[in-house]
Protein backbone atom coordinates (compact mmCIF):
# COMPACT_ATOMS: atom_id res chain seq x y z
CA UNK A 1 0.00 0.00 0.00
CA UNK A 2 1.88 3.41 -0.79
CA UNK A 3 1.71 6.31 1.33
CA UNK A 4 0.43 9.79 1.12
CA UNK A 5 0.24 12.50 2.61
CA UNK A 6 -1.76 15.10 1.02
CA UNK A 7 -5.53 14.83 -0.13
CA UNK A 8 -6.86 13.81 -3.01
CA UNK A 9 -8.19 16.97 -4.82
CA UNK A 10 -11.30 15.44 -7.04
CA UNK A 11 -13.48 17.92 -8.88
CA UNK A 12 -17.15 15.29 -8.47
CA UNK A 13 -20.23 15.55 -10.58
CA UNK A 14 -23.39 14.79 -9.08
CA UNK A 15 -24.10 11.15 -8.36
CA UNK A 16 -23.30 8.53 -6.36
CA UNK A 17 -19.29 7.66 -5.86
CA UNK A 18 -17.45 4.73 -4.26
CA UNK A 19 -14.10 5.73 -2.73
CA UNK A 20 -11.48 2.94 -1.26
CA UNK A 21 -11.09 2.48 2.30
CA UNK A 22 -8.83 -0.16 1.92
CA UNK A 23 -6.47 0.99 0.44
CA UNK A 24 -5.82 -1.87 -2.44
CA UNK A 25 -7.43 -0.02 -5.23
CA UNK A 26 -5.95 -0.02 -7.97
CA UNK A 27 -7.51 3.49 -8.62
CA UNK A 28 -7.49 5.33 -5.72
CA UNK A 29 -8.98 7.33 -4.54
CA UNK A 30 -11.66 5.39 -6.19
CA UNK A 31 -12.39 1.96 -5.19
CA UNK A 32 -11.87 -0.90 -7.52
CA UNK A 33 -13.49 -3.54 -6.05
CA UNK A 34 -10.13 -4.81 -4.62
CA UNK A 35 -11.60 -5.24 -1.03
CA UNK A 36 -13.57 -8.05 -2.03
CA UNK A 37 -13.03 -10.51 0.54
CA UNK A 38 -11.03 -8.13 3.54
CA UNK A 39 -14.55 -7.84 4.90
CA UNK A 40 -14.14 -4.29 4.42
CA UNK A 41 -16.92 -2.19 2.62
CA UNK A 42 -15.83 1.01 0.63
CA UNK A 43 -17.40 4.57 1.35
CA UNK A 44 -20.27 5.26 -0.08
CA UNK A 45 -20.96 9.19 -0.82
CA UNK A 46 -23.70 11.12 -2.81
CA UNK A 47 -22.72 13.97 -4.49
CA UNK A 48 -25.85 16.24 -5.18
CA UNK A 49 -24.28 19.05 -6.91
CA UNK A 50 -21.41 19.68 -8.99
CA UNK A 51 -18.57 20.60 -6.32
CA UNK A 52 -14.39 19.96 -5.17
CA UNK A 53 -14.32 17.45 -2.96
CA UNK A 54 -10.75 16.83 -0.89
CA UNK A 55 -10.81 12.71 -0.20
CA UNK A 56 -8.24 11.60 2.87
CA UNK A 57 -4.55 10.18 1.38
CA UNK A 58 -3.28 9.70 4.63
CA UNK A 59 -5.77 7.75 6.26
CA UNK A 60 -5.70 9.91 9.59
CA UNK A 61 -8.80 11.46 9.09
CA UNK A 62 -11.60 11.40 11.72
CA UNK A 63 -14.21 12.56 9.03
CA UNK A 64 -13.00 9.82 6.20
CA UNK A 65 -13.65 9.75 3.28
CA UNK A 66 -12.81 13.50 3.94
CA UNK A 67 -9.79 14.92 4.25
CA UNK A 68 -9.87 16.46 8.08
CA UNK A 69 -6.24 18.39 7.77
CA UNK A 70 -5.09 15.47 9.84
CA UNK A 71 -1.95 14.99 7.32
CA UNK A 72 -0.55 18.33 8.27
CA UNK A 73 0.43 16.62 11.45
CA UNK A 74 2.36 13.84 10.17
């Protein structure tokens, strides 16, 4: 699993998204299905409105799949 630090930066059109919480995907910060077995689930977020989005790269945050600031601690 590589490491980052800083958010991912995702400019989201309306609808319904799927973002890892593993940390396998292959297409982060989007899940790929890779979790498949972990017994983990991925987040699930609706987007109603066109709008920039900042999803955690760290994996510190308390408000996940949001980026809190928590990586400017690290």
């Amino acid at each position: 699993m590589d490491k980052r630090t800083e958010p991912y930066i995702l400019h989201e059109e309306p609808g319904l998204k799927k973002y890892c919480a593993c940390g396998l995907s292959k297409n982060k910060p989007y899940c790929d299905g890779s979790h498949h077995g972990t017994g983990m689930h991925s987040y699930k977020v609706e987007i109603e409105e066109k709008r920039t989005v900042a999803i955690c790269g760290c994996g510190q945050s308390k408000s996940k799949p949001f980026c809190d600031g928590s990586h400017l601690s690290l």
